[in-house]
PDB file of N, CA and C in Angstrom:
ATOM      1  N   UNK A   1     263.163 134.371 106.889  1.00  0.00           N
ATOM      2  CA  UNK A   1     263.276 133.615 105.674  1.00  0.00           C
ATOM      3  C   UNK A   1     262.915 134.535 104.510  1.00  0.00           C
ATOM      4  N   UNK A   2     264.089 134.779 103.480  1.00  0.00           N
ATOM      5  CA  UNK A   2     263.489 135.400 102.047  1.00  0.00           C
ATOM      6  C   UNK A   2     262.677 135.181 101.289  1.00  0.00           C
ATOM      7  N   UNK A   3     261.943 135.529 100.265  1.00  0.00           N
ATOM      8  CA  UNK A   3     261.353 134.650  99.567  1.00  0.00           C
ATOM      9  C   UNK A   3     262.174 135.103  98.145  1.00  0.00           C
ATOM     10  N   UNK A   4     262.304 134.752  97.140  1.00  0.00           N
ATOM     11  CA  UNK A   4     262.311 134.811  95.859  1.00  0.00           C
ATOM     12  C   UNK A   4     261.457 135.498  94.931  1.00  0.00           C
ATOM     13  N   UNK A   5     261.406 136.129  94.089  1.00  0.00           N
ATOM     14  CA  UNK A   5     260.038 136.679  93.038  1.00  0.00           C
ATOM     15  C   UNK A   5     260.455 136.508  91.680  1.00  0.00           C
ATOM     16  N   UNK A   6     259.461 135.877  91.253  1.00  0.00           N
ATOM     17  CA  UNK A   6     259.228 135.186  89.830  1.00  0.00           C
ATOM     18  C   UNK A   6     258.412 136.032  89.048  1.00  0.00           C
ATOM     19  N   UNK A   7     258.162 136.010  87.468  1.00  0.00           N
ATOM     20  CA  UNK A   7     257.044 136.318  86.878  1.00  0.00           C
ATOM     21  C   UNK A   7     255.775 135.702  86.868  1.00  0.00           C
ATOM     22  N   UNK A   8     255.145 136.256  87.179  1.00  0.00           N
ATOM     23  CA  UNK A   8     253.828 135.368  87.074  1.00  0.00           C
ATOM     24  C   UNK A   8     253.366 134.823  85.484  1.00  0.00           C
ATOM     25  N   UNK A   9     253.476 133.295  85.251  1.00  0.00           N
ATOM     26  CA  UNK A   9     253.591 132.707  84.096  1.00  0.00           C
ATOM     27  C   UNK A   9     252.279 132.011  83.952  1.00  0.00           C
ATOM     28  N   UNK A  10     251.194 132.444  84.470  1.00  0.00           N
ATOM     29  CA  UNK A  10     249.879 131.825  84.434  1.00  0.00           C
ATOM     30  C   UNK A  10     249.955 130.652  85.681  1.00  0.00           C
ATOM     31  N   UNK A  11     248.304 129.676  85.651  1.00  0.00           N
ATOM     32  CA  UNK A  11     248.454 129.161  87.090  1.00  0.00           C
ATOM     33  C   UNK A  11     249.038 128.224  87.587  1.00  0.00           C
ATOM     34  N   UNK A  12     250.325 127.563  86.804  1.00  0.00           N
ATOM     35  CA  UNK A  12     250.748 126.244  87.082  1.00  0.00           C
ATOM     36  C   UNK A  12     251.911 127.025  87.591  1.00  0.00           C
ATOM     37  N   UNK A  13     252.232 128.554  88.142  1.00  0.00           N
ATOM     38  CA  UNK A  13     253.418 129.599  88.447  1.00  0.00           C
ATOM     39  C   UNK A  13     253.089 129.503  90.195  1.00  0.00           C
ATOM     40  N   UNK A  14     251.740 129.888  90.437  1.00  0.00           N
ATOM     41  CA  UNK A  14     251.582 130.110  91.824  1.00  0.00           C
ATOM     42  C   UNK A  14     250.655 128.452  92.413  1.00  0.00           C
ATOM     43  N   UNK A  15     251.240 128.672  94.056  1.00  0.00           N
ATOM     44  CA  UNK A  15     250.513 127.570  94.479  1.00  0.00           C
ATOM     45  C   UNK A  15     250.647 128.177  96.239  1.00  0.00           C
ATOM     46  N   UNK A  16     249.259 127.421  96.781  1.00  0.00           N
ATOM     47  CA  UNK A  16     248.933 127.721  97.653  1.00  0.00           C
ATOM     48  C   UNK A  16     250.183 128.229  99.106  1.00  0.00           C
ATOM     49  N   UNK A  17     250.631 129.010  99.614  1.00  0.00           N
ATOM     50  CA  UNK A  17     251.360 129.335 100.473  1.00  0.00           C
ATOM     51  C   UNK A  17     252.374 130.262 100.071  1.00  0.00           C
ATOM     52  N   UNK A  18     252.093 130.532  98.807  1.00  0.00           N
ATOM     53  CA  UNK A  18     253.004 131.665  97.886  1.00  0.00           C
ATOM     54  C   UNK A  18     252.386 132.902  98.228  1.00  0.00           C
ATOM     55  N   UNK A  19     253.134 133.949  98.150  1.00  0.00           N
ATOM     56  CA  UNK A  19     252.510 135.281  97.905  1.00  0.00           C
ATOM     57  C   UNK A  19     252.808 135.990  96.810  1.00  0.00           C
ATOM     58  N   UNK A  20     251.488 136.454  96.239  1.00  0.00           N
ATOM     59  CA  UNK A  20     251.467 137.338  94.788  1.00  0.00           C
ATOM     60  C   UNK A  20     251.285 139.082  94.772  1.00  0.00           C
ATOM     61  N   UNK A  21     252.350 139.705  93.907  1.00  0.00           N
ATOM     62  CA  UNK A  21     252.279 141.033  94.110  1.00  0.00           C
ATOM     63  C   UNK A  21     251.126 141.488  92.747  1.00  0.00           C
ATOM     64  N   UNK A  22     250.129 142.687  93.415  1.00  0.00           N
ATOM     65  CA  UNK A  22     249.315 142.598  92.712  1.00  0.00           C
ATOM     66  C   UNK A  22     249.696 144.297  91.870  1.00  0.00           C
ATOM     67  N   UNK A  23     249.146 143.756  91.067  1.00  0.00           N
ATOM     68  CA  UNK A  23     249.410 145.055  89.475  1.00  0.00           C
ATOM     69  C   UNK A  23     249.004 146.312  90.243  1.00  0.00           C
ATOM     70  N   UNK A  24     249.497 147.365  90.239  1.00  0.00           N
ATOM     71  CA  UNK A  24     249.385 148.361  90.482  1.00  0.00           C
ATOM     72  C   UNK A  24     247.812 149.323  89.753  1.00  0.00           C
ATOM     73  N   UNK A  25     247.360 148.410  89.113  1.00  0.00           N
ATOM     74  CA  UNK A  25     246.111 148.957  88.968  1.00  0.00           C
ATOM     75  C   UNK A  25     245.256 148.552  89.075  1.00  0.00           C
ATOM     76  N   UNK A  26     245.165 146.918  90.250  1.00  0.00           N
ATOM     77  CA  UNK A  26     244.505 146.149  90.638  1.00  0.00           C
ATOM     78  C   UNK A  26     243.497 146.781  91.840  1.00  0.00           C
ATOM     79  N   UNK A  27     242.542 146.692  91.996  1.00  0.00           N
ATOM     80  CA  UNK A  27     241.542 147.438  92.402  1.00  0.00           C
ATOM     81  C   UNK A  27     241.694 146.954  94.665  1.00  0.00           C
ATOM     82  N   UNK A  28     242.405 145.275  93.829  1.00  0.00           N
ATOM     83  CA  UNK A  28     242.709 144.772  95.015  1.00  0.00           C
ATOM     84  C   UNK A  28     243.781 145.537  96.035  1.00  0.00           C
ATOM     85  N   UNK A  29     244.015 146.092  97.020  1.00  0.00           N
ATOM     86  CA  UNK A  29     245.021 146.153  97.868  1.00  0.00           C
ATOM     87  C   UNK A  29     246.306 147.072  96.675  1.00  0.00           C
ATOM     88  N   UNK A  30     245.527 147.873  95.699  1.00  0.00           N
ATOM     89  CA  UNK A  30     246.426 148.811  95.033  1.00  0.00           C
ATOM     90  C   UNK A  30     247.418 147.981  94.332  1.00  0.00           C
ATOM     91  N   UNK A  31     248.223 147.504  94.237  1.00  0.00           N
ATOM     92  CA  UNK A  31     249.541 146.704  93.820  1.00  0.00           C
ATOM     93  C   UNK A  31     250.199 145.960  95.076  1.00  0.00           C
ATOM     94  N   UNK A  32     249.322 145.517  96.215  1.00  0.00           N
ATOM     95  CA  UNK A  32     250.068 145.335  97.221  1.00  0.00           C
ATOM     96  C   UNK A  32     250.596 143.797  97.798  1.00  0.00           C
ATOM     97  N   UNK A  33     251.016 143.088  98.496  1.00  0.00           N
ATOM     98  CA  UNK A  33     251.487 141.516  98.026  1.00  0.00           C
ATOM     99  C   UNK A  33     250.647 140.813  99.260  1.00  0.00           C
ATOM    100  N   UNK A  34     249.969 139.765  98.726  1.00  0.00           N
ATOM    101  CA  UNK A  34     248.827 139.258  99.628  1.00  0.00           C
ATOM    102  C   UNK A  34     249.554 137.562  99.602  1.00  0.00           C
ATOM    103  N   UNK A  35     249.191 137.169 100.380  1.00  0.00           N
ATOM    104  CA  UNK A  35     249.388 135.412 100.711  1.00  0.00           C
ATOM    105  C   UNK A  35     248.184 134.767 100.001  1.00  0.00           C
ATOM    106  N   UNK A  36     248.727 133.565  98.820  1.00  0.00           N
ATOM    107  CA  UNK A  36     248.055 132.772  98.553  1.00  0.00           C
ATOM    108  C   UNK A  36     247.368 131.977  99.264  1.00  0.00           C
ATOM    109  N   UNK A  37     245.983 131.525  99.427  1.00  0.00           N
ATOM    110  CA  UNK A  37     245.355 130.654 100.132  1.00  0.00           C
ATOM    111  C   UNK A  37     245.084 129.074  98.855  1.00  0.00           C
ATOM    112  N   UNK A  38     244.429 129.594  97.739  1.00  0.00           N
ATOM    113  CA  UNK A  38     244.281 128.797  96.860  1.00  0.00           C
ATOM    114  C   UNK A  38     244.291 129.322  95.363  1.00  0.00           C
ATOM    115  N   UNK A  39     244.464 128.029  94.491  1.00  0.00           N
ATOM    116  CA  UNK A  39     244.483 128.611  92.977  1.00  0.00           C
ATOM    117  C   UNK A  39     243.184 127.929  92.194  1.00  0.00           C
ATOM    118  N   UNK A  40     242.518 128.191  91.692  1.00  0.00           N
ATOM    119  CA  UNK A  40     241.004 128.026  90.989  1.00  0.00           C
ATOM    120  C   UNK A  40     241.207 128.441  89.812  1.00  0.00           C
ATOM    121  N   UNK A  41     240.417 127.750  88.658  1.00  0.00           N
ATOM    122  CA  UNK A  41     240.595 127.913  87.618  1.00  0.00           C
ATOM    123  C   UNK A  41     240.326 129.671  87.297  1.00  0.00           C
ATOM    124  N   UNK A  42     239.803 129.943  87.808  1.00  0.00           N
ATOM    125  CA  UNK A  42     239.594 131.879  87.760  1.00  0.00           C
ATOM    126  C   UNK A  42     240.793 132.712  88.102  1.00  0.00           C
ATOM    127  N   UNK A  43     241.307 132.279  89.159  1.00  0.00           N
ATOM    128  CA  UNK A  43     242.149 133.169  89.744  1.00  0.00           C
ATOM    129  C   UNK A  43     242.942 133.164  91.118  1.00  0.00           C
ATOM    130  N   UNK A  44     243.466 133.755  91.663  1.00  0.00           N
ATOM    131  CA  UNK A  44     243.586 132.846  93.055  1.00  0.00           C
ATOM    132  C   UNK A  44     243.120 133.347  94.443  1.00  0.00           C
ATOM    133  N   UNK A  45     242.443 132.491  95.479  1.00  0.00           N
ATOM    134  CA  UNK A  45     242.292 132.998  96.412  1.00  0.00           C
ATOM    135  C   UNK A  45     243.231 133.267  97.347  1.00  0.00           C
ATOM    136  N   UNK A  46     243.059 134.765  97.696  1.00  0.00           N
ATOM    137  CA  UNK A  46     244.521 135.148  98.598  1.00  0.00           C
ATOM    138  C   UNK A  46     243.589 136.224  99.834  1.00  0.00           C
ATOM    139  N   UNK A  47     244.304 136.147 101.165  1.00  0.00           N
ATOM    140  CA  UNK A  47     244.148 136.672 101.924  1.00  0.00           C
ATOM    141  C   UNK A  47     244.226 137.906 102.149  1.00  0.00           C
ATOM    142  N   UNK A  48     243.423 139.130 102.274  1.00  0.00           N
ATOM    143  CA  UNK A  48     244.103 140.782 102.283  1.00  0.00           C
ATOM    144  C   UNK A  48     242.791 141.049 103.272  1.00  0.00           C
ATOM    145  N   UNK A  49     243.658 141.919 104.198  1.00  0.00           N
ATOM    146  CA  UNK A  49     242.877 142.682 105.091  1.00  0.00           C
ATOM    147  C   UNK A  49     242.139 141.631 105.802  1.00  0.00           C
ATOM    148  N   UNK A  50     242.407 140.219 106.931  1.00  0.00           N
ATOM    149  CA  UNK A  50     241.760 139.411 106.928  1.00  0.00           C
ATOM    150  C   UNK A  50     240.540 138.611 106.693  1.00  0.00           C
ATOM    151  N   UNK A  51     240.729 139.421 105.277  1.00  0.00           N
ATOM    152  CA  UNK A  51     239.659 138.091 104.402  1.00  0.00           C
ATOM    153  C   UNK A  51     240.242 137.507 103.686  1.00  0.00           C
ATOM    154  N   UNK A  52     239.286 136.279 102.998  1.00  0.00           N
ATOM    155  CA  UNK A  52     239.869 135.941 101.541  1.00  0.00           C
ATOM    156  C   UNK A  52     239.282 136.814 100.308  1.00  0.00           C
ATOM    157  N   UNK A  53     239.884 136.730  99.145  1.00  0.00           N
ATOM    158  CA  UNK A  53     239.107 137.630  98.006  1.00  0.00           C
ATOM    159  C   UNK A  53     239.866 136.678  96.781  1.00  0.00           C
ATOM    160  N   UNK A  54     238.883 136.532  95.954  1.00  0.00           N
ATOM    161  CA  UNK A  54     238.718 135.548  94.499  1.00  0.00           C
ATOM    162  C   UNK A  54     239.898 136.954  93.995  1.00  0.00           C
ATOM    163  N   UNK A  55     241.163 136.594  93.285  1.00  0.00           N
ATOM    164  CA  UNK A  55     241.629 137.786  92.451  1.00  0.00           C
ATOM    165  C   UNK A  55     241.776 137.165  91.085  1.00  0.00           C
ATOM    166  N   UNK A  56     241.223 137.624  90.011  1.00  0.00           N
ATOM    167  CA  UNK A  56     241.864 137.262  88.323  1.00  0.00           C
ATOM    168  C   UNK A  56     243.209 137.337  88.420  1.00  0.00           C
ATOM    169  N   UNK A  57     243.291 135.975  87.460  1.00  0.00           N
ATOM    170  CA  UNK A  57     245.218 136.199  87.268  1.00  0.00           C
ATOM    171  C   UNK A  57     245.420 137.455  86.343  1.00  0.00           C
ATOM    172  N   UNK A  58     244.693 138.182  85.573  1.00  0.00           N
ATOM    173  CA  UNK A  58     245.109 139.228  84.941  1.00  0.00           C
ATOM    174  C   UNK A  58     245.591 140.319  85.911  1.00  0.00           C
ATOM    175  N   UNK A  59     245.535 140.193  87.827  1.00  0.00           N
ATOM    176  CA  UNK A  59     245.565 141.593  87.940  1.00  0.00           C
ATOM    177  C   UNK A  59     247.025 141.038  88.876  1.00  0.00           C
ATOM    178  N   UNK A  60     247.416 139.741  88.627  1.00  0.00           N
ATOM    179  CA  UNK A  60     248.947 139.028  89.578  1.00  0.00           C
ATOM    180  C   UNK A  60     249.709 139.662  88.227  1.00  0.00           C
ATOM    181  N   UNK A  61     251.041 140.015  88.941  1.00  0.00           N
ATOM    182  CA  UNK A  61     252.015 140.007  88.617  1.00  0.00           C
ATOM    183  C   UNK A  61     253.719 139.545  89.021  1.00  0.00           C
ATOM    184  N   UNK A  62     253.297 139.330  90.071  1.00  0.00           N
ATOM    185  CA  UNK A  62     254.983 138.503  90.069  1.00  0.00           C
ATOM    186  C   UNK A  62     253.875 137.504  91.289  1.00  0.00           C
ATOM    187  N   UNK A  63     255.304 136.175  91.449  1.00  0.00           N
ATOM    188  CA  UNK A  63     255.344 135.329  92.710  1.00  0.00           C
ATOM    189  C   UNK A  63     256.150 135.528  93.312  1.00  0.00           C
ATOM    190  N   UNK A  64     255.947 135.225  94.751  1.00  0.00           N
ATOM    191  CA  UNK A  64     257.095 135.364  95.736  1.00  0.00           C
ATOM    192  C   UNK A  64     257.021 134.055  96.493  1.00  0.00           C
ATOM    193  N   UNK A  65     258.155 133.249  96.076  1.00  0.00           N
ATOM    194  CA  UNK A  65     257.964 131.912  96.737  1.00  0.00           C
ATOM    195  C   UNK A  65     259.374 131.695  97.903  1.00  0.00           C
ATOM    196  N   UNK A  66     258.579 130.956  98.567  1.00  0.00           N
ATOM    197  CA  UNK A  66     259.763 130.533 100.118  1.00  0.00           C
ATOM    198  C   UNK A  66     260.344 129.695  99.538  1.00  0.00           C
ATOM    199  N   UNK A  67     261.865 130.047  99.882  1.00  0.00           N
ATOM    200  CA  UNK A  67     263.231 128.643  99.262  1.00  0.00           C
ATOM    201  C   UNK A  67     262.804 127.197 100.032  1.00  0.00           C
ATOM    202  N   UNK A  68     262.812 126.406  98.992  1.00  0.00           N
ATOM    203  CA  UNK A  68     262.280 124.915  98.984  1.00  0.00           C
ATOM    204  C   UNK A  68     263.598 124.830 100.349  1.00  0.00           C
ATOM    205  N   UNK A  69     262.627 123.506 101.346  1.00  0.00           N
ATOM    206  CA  UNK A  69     263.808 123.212 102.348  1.00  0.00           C
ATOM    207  C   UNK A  69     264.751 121.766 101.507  1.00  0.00           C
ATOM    208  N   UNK A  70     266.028 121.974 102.164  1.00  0.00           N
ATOM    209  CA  UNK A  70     267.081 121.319 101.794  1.00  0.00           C
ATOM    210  C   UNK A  70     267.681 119.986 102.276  1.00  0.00           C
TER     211      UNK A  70
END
């Protein structure tokens, strides 16, 4: 299954089961694309390296969302 990639338009953009590619100067996983777990007014929690980690939306840059089923 593909996913799609969007701009990241602040937090009403990503939601839980999405994956976000992170800014290339994000300290997180370099620029690398992690699975959303949750979105919090801070930032979102996403899975890397099997943990979770709190990330600021300043360091998301795109979404990658799974095509809605039909």
């Amino acid at each position: 299954m593909s996913m799609t990639e969007h701009p990241f338009e602040g937090p009403r953009s990503v939601s839980p089961g999405d994956c976000v590619r992170l800014r290339p100067s994000s300290a997180h996983a370099g620029g690398g694309l992690c699975e959303v777990v949750n979105v919090t007014a801070d930032g979102v929690v996403a899975r890397l390296d099997g943990r979770e980690h709190l990330i600021e939306f300043r360091h998301v840059e795109a979404v990658l969302k799974k095509p809605k089923a039909s």
